[in-house]
Protein backbone atom coordinates (compact mmCIF):
# COMPACT_ATOMS: atom_id res chain seq x y z
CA UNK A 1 -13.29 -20.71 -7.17
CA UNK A 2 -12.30 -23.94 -5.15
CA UNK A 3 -9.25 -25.21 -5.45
CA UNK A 4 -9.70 -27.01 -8.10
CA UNK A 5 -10.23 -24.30 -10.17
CA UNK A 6 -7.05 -22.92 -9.42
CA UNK A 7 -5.08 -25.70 -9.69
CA UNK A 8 -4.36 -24.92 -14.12
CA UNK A 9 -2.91 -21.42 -12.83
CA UNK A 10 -0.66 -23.24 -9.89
CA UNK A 11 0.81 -26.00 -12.05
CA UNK A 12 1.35 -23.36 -15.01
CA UNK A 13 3.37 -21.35 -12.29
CA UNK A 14 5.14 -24.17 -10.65
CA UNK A 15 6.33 -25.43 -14.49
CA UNK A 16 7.60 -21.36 -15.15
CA UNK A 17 9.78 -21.97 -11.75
CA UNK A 18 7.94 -19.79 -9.66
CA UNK A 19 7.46 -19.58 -6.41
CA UNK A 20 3.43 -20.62 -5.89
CA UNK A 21 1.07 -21.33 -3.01
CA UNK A 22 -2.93 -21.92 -2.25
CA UNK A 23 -5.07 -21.13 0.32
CA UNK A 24 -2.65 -18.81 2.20
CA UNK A 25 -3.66 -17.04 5.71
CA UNK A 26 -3.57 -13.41 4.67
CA UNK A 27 -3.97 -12.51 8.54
CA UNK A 28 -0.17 -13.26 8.57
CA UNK A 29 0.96 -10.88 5.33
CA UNK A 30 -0.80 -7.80 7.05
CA UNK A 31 -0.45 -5.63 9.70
CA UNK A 32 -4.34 -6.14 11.00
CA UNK A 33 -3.41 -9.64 11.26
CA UNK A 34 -7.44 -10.82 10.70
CA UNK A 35 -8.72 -12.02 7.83
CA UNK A 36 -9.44 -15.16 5.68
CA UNK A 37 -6.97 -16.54 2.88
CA UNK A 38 -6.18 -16.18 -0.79
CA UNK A 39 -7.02 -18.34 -3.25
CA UNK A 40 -3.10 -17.88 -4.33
CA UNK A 41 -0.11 -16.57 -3.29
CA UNK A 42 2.72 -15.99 -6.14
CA UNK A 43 6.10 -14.57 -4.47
CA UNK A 44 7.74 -12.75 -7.42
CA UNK A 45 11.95 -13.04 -6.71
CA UNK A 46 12.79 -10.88 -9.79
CA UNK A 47 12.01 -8.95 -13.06
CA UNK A 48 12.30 -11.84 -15.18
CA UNK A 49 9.76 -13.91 -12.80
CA UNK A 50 7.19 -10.98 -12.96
CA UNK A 51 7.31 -11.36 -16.52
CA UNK A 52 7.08 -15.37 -16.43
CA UNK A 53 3.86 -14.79 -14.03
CA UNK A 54 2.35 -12.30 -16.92
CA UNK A 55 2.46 -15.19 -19.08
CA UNK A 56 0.84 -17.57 -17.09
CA UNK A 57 -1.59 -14.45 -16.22
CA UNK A 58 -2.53 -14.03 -19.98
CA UNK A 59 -2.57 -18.12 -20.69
CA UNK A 60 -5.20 -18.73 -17.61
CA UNK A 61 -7.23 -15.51 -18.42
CA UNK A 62 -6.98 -14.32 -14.08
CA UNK A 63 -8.39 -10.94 -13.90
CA UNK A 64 -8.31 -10.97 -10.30
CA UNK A 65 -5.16 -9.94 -8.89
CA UNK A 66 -3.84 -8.00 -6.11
CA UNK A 67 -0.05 -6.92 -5.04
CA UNK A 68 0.58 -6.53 -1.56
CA UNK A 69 4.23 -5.76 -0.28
CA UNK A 70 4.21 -5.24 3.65
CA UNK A 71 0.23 -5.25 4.17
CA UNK A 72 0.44 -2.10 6.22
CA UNK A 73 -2.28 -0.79 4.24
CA UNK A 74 -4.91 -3.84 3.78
CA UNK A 75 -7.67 -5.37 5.18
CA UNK A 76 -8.24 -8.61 3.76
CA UNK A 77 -12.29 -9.98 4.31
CA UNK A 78 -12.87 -12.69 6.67
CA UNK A 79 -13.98 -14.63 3.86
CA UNK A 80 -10.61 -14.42 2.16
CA UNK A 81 -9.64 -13.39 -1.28
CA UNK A 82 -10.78 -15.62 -4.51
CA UNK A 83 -7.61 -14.64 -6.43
CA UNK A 84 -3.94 -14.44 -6.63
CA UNK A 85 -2.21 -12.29 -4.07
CA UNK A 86 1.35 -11.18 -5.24
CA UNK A 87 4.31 -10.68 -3.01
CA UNK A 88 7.39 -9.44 -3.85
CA UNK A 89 10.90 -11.73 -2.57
CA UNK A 90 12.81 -10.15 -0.37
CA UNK A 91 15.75 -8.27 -1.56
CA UNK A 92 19.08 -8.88 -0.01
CA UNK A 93 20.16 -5.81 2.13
CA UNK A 94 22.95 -4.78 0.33
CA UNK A 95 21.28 -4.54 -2.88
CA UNK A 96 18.18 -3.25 -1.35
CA UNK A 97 18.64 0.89 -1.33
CA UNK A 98 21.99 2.09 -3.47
CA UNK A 99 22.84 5.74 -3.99
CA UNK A 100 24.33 7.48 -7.07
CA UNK A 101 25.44 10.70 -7.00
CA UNK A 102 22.62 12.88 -5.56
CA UNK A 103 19.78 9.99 -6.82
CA UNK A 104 18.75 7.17 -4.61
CA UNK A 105 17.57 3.98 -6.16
CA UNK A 106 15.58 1.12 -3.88
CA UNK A 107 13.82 -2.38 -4.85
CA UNK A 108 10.34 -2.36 -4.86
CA UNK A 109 10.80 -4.64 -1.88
CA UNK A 110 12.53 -2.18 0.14
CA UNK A 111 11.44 -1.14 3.72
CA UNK A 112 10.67 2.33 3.99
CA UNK A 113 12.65 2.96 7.06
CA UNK A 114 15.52 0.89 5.67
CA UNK A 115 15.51 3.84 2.40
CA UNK A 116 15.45 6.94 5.08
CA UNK A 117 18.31 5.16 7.14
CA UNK A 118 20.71 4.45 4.17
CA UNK A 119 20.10 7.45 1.96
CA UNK A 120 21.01 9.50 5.84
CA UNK A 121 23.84 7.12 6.23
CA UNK A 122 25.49 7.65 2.98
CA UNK A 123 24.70 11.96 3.40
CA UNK A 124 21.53 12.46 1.53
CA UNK A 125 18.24 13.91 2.63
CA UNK A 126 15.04 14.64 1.70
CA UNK A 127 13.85 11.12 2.57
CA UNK A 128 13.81 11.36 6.79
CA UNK A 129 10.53 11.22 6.88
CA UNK A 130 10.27 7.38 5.37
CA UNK A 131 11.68 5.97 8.62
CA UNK A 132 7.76 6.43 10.03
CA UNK A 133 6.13 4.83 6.82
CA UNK A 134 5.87 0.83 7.72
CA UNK A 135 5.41 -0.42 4.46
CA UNK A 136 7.76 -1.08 1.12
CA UNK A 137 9.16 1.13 -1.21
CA UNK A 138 6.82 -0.22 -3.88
CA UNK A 139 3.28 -0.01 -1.93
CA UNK A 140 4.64 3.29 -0.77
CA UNK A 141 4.68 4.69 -4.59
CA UNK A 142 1.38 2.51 -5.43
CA UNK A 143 -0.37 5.00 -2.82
CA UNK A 144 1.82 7.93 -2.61
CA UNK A 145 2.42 7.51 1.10
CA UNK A 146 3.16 10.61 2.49
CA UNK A 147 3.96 11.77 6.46
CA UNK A 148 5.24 14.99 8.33
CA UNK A 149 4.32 17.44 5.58
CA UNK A 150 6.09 15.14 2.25
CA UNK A 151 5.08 12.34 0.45
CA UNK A 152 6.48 10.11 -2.47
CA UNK A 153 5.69 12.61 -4.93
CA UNK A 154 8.07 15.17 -4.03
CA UNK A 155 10.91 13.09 -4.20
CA UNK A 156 10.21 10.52 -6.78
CA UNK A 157 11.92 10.62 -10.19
CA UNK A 158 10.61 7.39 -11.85
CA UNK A 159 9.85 3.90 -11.30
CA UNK A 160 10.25 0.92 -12.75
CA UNK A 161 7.16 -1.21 -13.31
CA UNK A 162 6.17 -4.35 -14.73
CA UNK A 163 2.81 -5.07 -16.38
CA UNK A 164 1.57 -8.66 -15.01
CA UNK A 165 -0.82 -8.07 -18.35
CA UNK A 166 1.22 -7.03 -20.90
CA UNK A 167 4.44 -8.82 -19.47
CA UNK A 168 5.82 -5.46 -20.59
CA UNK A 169 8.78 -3.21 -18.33
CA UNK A 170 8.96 0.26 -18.56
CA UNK A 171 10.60 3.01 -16.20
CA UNK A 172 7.63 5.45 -15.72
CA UNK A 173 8.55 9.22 -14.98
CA UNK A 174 6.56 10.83 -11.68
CA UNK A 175 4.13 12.84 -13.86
CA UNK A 176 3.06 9.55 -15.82
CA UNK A 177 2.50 7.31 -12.74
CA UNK A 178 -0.63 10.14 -12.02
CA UNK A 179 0.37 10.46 -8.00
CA UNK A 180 -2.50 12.24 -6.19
CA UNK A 181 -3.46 12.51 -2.74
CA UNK A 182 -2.87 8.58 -1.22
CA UNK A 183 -3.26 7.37 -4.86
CA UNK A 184 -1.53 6.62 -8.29
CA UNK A 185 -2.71 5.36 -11.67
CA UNK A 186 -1.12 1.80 -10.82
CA UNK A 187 -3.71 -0.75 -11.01
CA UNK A 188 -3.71 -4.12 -9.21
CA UNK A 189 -1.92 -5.88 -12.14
CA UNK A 190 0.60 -3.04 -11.93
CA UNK A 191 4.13 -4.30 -10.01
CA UNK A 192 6.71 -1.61 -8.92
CA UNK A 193 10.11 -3.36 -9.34
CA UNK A 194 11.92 -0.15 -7.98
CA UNK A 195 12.33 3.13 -7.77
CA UNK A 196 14.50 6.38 -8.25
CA UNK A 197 14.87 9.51 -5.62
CA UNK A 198 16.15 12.66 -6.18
CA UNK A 199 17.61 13.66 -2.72
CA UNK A 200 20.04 16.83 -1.59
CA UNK A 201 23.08 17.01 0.56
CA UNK A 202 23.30 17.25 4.28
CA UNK A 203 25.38 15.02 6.85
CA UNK A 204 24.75 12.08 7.89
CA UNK A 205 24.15 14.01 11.81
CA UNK A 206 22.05 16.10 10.08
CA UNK A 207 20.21 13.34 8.98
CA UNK A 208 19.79 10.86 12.02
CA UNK A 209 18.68 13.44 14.06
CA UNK A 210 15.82 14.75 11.92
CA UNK A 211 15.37 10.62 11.49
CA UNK A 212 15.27 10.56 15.64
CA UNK A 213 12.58 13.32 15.59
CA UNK A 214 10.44 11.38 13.71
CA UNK A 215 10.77 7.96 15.53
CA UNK A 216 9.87 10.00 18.81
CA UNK A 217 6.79 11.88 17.54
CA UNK A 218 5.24 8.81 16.30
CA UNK A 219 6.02 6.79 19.50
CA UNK A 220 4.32 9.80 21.27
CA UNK A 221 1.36 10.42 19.27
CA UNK A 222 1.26 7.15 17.58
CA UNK A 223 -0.22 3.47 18.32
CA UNK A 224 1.33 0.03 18.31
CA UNK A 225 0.23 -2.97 17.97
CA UNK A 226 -2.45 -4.58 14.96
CA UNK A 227 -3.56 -1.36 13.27
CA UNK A 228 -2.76 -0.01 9.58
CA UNK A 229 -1.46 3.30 10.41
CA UNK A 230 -3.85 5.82 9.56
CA UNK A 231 -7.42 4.50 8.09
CA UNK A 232 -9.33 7.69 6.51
CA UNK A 233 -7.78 10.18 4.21
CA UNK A 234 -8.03 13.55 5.65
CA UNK A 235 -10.80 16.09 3.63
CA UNK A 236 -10.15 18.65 1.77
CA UNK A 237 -8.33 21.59 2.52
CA UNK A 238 -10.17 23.62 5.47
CA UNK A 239 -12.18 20.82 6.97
CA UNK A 240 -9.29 19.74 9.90
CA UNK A 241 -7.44 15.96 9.87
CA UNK A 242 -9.64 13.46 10.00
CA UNK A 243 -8.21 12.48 13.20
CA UNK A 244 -9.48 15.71 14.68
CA UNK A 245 -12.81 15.38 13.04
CA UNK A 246 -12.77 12.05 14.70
CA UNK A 247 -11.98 13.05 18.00
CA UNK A 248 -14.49 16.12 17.73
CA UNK A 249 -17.27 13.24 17.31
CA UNK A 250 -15.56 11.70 20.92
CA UNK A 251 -14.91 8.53 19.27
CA UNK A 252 -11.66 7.72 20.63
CA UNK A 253 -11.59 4.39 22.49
CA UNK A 254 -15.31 3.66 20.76
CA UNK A 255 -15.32 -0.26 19.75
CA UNK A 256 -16.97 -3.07 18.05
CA UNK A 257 -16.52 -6.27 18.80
CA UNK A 258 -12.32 -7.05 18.54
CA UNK A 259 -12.02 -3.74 16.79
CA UNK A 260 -11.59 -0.04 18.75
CA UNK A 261 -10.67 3.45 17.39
CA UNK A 262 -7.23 4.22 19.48
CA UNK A 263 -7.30 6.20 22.56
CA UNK A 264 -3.87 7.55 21.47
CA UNK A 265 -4.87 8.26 17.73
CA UNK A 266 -8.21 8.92 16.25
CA UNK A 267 -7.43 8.04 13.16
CA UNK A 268 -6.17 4.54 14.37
CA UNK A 269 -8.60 1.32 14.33
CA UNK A 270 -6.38 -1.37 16.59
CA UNK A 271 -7.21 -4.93 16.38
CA UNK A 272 -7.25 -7.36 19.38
CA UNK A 273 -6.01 -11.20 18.80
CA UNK A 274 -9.46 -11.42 18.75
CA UNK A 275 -10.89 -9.25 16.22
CA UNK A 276 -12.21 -10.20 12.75
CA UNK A 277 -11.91 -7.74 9.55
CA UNK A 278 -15.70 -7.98 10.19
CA UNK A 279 -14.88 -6.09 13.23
CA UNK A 280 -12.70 -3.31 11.69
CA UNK A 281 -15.12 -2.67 9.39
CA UNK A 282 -17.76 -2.05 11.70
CA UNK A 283 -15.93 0.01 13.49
CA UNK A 284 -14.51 2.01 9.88
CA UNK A 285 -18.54 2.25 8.88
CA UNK A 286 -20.02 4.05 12.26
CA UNK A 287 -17.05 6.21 12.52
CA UNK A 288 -17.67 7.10 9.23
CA UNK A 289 -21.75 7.66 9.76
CA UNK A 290 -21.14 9.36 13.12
CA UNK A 291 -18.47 12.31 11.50
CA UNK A 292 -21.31 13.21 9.03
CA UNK A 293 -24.07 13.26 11.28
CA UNK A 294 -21.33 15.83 13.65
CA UNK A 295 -19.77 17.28 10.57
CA UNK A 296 -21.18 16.98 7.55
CA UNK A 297 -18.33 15.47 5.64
CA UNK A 298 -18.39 11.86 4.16
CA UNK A 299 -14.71 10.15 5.53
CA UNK A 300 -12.90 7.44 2.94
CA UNK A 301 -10.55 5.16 3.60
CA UNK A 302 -6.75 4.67 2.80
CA UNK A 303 -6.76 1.48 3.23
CA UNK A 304 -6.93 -0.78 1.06
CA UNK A 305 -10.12 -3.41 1.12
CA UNK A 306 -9.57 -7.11 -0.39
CA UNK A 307 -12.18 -9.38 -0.87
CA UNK A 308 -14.78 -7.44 0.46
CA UNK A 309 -18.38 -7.00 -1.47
CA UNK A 310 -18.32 -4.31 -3.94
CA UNK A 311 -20.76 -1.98 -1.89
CA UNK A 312 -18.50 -1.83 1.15
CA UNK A 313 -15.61 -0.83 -1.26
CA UNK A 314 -17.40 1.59 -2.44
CA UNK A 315 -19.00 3.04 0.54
CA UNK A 316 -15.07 4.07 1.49
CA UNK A 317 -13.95 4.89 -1.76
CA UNK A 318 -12.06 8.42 -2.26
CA UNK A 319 -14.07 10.47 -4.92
CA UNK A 320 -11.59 13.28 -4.29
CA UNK A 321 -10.48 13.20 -7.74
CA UNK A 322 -13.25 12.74 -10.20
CA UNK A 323 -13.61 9.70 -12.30
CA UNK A 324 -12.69 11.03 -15.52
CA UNK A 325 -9.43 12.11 -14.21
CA UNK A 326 -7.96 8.90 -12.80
CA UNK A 327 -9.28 7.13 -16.11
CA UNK A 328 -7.35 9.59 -17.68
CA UNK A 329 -4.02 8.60 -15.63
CA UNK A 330 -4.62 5.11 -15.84
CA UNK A 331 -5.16 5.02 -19.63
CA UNK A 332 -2.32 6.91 -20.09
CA UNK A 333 -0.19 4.58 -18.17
CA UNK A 334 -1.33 1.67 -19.39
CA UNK A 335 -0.25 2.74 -23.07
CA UNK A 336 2.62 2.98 -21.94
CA UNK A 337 2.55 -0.63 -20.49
CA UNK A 338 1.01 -1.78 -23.65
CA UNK A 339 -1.24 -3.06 -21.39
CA UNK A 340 -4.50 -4.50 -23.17
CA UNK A 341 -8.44 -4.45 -22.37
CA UNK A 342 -8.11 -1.34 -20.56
């Protein structure tokens, strides 16, 4: 769509008070920092402007949306994205992470390391390992981030979740949000305001050290710089990390164009100021080809593709868990949305 086309959508949102822009460089929302630019860009400050944007959703009959909080976990096509892009404000810090009793509760918003640091500070655990997870609280429970031996599942009680469909809010438990491996049932038009942690006692030394352990072992074993963290899910059960399936196939340091698998992390794909999503791709496909022609097994991706032609989405698509399962999940949570067309 050009501009133009857009332009119904924009005013609608502008006249509902919210916070709308066009033709925004997604290279600067994500981590890979390449790219082209959305169509759209709707910051959501609030519950009550989530559910403003549903309406103007609904009225202007968009279908393609995506929600992005940090953009740790995307790769956005050179040639952009022809739809709306979502954002959630920024929270203010004191509001951002609270703690109740033995339950901490953070915005959707939320940094990840900000949650570990604050549930340590005010003596409860269980959520240490957050402080390596770059992303926000809400993308975090979208994919059921996970890191030295936990993920969001284990600790999640519910979240609350807006439908930008339906307009409808509803606190979904952790069995009904169907987490699996680097997944959920949350669709694209799904928006996780925040979210609830069960966590257990321990000090707040206790805590900073484990926190302290973590920082180090990713500053050892981990990359900087333009990369989104870990690109392919590891196999199943038996078949090694993919990182050491990787490495098996001496791939570390192999590039393409501005793109290069890291020398410090096989499972890393850095970017150079010069590199193109074009590039990472490249790079994501013959890694990809060369660990089945070594090993047999097919790697996907955890990372999230926008824009990108349906047949490259697909070629790094998890079928870990089979169709009729996550259609399953996702009809099930959409009910509960009261979500429509599903």
């Amino acid at each position: 769509m050009s501009d133009a086309t857009w332009m119904p959508f924009v005013q609608q949102c502008a006249d509902a008070g919210l916070q709308v822009d066009t033709n925004v460089a997604m290279a600067q929302r994500t981590t890979y920092g390449v790219g082209g630019s959305a169509a759209v860009v709707v910051v959501v400050h609030s519950e009550s402007d989530a559910v403003a944007l549903s309406k103007v959703v609904e009225q202007c009959q968009v279908e393609n949306i995506v929600v992005v909080g940090r953009g740790s976990n995307v790769l956005v096509s050179d040639e952009g994205f022809n739809g709306v892009v979502v954002l959630l404000g920024a929270v203010s810090p004191d509001s951002a992470v609270g703690v109740d009793g033995d339950v901490v509760q953070a915005g959707g918003s939320a940094l990840m390391p900000v949650l570990a640091r604050r549930s340590v500070g005010a003596g409860r655990g269980g959520l240490e390992w957050c402080v390596g997870i770059p992303g926000t609280v809400g993308g975090a429970v979208r994919m059921n981030a996970g890191g030295h031996g936990a993920e969001m599942v284990d600790n999640l009680i519910d979240a609350r979740v807006v439908s930008l469909k339906s307009g409808n809010v509803c606190v979904v438990s952790n069995a009904d949000l169907g987490l699996h491996f680097r997944g959920s049932a949350l669709s694209q038009h799904h928006v996780v305001l925040s979210a609830r942690f069960q966590t257990t006692n321990i000090t707040p030394e206790e805590g900073t050290a484990t926190i302290n352990s973590v920082v180090a072992w990713r500053r050892e074993h981990q990359p900087g710089g333009r990369n989104a963290g870990s690109v392919f899910v590891n196999p199943a059960q038996g078949d090694g990390s993919a990182g050491a399936l990787i490495d098996a196939a001496e791939l570390r340091g192999y590039s393409r164009g501005g793109a290069s698998v890291s020398e410090k992390h096989a499972n890393f794909i850095q970017a150079s100021e010069h590199a193109t999503a074009a590039d990472v791709v490249a790079v994501m496909g013959d890694v990809q080809q060369k660990v089945f022609e070594v090993h047999g097994i097919m790697l996907r991706s955890e990372v999230a593709l926008v824009g990108f032609d349906a047949r490259i989405a697909e070629q790094f698509s998890d079928p870990r868990h089979s169709a009729l399962e996550q259609n399953d999940a996702r009809a099930h949570l959409s009910k509960l949305l009261g979500d429509i067309d599903e």
